[in-house]
N, C-alpha and C. Protein backbone atom coordinates (compact mmCIF):
# COMPACT_ATOMS: atom_id res chain seq x y z
N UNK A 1 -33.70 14.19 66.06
CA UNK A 1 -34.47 14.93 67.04
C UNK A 1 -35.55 15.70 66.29
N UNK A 2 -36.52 15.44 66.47
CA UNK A 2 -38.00 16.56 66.30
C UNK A 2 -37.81 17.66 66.99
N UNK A 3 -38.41 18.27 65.66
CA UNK A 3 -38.85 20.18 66.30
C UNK A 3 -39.24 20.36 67.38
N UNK A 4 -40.49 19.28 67.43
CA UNK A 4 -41.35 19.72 69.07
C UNK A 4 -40.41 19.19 70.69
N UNK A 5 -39.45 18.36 70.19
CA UNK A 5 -38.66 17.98 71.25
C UNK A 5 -37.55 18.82 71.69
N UNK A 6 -37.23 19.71 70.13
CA UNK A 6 -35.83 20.74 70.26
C UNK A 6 -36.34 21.99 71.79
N UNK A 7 -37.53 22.33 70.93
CA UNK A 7 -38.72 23.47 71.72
C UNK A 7 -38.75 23.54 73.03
N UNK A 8 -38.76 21.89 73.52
CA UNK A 8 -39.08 21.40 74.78
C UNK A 8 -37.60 21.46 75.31
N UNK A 9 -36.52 21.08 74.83
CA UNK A 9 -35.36 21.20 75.57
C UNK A 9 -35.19 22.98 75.64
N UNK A 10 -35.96 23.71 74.51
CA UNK A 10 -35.13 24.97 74.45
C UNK A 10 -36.47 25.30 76.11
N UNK A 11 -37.44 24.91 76.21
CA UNK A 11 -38.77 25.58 76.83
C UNK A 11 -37.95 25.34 77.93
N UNK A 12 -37.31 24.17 78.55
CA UNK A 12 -36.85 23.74 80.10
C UNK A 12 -35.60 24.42 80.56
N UNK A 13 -35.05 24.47 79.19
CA UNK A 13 -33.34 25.55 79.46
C UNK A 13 -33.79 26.78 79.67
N UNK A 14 -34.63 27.51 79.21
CA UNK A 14 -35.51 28.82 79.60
C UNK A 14 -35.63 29.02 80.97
N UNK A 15 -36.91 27.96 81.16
CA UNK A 15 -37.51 27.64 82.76
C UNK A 15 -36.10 27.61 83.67
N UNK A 16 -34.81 26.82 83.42
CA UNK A 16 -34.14 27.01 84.18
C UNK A 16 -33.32 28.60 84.54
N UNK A 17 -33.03 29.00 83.31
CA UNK A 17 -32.48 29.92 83.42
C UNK A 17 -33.03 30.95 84.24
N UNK A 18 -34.39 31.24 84.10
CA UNK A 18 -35.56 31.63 85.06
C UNK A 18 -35.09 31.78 86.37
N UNK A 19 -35.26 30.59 86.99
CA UNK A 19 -34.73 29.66 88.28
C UNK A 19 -33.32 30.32 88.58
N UNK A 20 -32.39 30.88 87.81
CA UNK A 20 -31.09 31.01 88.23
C UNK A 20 -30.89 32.66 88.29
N UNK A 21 -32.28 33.09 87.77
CA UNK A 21 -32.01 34.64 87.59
C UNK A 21 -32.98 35.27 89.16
N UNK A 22 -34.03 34.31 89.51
CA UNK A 22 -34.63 34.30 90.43
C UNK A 22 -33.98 33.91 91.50
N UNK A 23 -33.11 33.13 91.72
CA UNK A 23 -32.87 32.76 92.99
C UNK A 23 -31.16 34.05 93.49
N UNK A 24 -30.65 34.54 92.12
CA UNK A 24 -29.95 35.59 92.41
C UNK A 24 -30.70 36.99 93.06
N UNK A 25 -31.63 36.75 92.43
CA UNK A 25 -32.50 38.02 92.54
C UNK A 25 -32.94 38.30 94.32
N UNK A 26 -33.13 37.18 94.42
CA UNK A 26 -33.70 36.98 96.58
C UNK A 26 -32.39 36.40 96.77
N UNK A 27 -30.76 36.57 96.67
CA UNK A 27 -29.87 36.74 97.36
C UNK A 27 -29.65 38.22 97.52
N UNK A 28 -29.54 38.55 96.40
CA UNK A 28 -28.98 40.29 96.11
C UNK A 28 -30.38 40.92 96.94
N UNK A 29 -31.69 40.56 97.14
CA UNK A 29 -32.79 41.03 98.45
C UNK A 29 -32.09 40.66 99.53
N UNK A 30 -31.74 39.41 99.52
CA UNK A 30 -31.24 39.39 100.78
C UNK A 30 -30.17 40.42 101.41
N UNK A 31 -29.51 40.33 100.87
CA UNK A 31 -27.76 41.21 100.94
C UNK A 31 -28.19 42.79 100.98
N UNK A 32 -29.59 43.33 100.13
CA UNK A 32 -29.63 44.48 100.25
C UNK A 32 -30.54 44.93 101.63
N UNK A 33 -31.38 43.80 102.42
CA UNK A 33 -32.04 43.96 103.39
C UNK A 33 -30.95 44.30 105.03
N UNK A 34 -29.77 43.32 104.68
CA UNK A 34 -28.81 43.42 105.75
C UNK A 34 -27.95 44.84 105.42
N UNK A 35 -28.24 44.93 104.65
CA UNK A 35 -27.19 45.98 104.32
C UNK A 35 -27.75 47.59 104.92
N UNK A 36 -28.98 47.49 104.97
CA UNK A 36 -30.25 48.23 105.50
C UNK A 36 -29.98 48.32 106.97
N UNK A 37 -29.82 46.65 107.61
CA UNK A 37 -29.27 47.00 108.56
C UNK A 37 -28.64 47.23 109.68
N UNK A 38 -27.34 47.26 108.76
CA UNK A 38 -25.75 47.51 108.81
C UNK A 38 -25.94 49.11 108.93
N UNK A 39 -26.93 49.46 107.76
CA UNK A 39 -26.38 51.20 107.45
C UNK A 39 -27.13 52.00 109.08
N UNK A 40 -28.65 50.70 109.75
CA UNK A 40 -28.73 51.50 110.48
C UNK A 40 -28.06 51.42 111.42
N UNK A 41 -27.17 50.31 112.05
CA UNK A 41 -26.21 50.19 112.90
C UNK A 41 -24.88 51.08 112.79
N UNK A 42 -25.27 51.78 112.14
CA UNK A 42 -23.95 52.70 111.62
C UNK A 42 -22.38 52.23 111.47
N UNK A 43 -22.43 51.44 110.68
CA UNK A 43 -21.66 50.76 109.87
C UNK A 43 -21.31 51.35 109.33
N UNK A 44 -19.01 50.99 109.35
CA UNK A 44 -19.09 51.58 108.23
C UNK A 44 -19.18 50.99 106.64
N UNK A 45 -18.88 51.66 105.85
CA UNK A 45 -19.37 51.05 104.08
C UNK A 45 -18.09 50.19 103.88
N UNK A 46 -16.46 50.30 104.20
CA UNK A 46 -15.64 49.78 103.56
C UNK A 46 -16.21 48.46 104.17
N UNK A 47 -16.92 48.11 105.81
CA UNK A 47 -17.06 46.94 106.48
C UNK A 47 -18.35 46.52 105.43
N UNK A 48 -19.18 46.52 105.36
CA UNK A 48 -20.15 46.49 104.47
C UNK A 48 -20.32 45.68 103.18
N UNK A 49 -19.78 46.59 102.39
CA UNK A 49 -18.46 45.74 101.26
C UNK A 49 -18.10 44.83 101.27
N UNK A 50 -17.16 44.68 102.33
CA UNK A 50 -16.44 43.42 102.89
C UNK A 50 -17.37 42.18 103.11
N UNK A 51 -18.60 42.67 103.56
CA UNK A 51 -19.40 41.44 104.37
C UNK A 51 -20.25 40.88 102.79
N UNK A 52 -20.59 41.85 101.99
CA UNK A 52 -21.61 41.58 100.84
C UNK A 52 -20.44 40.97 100.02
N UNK A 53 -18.92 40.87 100.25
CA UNK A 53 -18.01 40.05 99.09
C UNK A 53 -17.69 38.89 99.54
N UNK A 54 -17.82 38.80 101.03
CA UNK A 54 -17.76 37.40 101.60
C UNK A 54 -18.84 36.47 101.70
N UNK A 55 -20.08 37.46 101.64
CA UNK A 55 -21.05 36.66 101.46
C UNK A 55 -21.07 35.81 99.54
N UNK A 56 -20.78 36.94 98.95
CA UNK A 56 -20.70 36.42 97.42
C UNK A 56 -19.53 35.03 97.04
N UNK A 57 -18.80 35.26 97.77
CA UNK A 57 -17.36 34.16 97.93
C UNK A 57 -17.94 32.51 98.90
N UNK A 58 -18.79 32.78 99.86
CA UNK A 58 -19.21 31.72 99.94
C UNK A 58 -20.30 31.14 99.64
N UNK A 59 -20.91 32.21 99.14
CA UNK A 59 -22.20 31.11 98.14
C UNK A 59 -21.54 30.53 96.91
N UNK A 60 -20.37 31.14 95.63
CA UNK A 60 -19.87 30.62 94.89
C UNK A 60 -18.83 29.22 95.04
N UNK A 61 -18.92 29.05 96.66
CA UNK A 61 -17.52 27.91 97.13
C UNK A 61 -18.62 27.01 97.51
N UNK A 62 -19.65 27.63 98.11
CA UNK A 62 -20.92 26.25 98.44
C UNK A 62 -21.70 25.42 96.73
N UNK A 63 -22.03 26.44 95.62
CA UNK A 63 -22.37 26.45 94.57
C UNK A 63 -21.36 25.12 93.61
N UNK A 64 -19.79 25.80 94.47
CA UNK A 64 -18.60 24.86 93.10
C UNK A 64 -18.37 23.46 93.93
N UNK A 65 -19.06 23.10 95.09
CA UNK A 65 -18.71 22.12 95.57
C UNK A 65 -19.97 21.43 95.41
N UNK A 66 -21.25 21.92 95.49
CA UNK A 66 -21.89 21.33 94.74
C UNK A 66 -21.65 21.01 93.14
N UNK A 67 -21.35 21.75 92.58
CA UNK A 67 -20.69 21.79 91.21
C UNK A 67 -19.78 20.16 90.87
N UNK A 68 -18.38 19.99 91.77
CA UNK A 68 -17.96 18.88 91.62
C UNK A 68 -18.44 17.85 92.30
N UNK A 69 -19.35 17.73 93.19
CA UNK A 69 -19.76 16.86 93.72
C UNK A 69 -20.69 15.98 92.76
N UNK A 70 -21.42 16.37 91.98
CA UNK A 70 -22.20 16.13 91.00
C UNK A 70 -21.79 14.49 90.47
N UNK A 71 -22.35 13.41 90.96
CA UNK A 71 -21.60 12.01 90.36
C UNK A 71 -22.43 10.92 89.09
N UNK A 72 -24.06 11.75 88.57
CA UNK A 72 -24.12 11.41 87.57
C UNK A 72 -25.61 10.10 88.07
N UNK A 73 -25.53 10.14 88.96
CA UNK A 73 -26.79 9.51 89.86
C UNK A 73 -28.23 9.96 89.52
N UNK A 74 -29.12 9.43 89.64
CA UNK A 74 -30.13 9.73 90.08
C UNK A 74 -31.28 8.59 90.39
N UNK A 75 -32.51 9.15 90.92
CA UNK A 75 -33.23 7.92 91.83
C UNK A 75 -34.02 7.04 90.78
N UNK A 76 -33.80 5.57 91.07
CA UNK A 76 -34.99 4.87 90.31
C UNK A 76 -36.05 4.33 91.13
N UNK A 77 -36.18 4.55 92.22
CA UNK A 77 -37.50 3.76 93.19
C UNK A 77 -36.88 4.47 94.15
N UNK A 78 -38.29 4.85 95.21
CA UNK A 78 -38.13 5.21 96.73
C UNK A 78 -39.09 5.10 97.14
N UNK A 79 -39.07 5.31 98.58
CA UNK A 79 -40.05 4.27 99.36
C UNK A 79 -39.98 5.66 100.12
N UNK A 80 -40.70 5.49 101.38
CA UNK A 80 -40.99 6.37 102.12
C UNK A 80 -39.64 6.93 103.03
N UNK A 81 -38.66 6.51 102.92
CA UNK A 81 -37.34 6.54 104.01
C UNK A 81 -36.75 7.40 102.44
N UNK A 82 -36.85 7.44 101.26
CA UNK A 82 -36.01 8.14 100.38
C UNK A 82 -36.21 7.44 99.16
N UNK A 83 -34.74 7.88 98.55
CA UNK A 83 -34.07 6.78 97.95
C UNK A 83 -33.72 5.54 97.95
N UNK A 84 -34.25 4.29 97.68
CA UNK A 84 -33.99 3.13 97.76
C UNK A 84 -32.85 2.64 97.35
N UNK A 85 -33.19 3.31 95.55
CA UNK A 85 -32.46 2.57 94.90
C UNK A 85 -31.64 3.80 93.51
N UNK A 86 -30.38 3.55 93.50
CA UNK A 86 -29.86 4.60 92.70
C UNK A 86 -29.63 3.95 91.15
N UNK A 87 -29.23 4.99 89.94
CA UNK A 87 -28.67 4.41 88.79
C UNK A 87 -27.92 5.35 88.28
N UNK A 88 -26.48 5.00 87.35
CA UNK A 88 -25.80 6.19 86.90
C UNK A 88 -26.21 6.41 85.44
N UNK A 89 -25.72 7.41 85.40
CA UNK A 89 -25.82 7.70 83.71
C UNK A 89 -24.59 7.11 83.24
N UNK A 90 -24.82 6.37 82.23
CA UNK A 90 -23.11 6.03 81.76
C UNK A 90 -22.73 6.62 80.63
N UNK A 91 -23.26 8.06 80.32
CA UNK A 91 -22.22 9.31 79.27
C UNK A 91 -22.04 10.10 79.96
N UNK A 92 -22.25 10.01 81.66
CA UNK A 92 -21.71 11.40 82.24
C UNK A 92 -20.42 11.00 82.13
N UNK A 93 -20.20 12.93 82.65
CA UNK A 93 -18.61 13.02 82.57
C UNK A 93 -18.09 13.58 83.83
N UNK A 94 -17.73 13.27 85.30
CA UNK A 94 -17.80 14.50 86.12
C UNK A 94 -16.99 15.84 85.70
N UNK A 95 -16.95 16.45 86.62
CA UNK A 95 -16.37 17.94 86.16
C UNK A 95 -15.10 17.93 86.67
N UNK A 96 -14.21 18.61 86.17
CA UNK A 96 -12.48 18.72 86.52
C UNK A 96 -12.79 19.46 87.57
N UNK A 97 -11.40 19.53 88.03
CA UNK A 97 -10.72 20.70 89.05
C UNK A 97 -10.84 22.03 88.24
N UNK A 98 -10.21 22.08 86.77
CA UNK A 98 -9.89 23.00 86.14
C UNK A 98 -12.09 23.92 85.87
N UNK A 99 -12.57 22.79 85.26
CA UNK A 99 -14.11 23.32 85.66
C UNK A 99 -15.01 23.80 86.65
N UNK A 100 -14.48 23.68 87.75
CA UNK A 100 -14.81 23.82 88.76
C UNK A 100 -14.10 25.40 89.08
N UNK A 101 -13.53 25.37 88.47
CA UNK A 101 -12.75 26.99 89.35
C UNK A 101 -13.50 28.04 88.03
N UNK A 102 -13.35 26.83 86.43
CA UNK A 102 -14.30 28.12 85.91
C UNK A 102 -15.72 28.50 86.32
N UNK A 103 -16.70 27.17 86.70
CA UNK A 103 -17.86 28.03 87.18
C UNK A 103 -17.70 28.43 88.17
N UNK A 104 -16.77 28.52 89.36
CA UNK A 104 -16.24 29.26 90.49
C UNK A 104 -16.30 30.59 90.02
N UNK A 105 -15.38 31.10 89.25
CA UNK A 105 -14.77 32.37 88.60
C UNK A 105 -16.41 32.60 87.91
N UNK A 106 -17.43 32.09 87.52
CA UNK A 106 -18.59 32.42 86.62
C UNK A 106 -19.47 32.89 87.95
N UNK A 107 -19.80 31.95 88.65
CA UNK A 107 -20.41 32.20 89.54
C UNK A 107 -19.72 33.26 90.57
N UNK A 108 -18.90 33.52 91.19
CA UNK A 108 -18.58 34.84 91.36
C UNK A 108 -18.59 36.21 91.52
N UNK A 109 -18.22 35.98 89.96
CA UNK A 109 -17.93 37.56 89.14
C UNK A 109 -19.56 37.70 89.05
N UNK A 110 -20.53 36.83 88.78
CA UNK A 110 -22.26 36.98 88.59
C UNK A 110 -22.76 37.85 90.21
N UNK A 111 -22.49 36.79 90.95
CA UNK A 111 -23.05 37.56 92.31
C UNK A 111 -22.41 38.51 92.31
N UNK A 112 -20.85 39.13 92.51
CA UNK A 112 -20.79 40.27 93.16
C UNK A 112 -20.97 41.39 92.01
N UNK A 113 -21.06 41.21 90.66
CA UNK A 113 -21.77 42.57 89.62
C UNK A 113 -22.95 42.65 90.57
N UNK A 114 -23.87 41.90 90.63
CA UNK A 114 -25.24 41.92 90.58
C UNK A 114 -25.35 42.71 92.42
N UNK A 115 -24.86 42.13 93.33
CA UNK A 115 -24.78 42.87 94.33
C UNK A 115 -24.19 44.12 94.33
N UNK A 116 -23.21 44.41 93.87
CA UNK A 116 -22.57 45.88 93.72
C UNK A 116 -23.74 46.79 93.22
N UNK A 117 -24.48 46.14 92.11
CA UNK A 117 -25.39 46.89 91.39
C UNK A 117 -26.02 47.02 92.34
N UNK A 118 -27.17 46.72 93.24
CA UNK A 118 -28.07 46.50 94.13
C UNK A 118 -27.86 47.23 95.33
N UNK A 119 -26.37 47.16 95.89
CA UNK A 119 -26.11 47.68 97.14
C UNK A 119 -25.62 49.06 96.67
N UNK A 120 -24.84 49.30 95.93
CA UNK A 120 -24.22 50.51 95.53
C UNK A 120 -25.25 52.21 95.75
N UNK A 121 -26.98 52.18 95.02
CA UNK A 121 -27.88 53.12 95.09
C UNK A 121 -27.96 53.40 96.98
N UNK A 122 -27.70 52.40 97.90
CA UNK A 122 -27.92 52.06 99.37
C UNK A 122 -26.77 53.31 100.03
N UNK A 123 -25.82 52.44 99.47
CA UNK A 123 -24.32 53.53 99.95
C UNK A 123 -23.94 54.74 99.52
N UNK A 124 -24.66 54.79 98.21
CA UNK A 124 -23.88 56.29 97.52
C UNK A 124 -24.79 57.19 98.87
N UNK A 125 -25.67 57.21 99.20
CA UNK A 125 -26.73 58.10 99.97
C UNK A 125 -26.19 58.94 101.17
């Protein structure tokens, strides 16, 4: 592998990571906009809580099922209706059960720090 190719894998793992810090970033907006208002519906906080951990629990169960669903595909020709025509990778590996509950447990524990952080300045008030 060349330097300038290492760069380029490190430049796209960046860009993604980007992508994953951004798209947390306009959930935890999201969660703190409802939460806005919840507080003006006079809500109470333990219900609140509740709704910003269920919301965190099913984006991480929509996230891990995308996660194992993952079969190693992707498109080689499409036409105007889509995908025509598919091909696999043949060094994928899919992901376990046992992997799946760890980026479950990753993804998670990520959203609800990051919401607690976010909603918490809302409620102490």
């Amino acid at each position: 592998m060349s330097a300038l190719s290492a760069i380029g894998i490190g430049a796209f793992g960046g860009i993604g990571f980007m992508i994953k810090v951004g798209a947390l970033y306009f959930f935890t907006e999201y969660l703190r906009d409802k939460t806005k208002e919840k507080l003006n519906n006079n809500e109470s906080k333990k219900w609140i809580w509740t709704s910003c951990f269920l919301h965190c629990l099913a984006l991480s169960f929509v996230l891990s099922c995308i996660y194992l669903a993952n079969d190693g595909s992707y498109c080689v020709s499409e036409d105007m209706y889509g995908c025509s025509e598919q091909d696999y990778d043949p060094n994928f590996k899919p992901a376990t059960g046992i992997q799946t509950l760890k980026y479950f447990g990753a993804v998670l524990s990520a959203t609800v720090i990051a919401v607690y952080f976010r909603v918490k300045s809302m409620l102490s008030e």
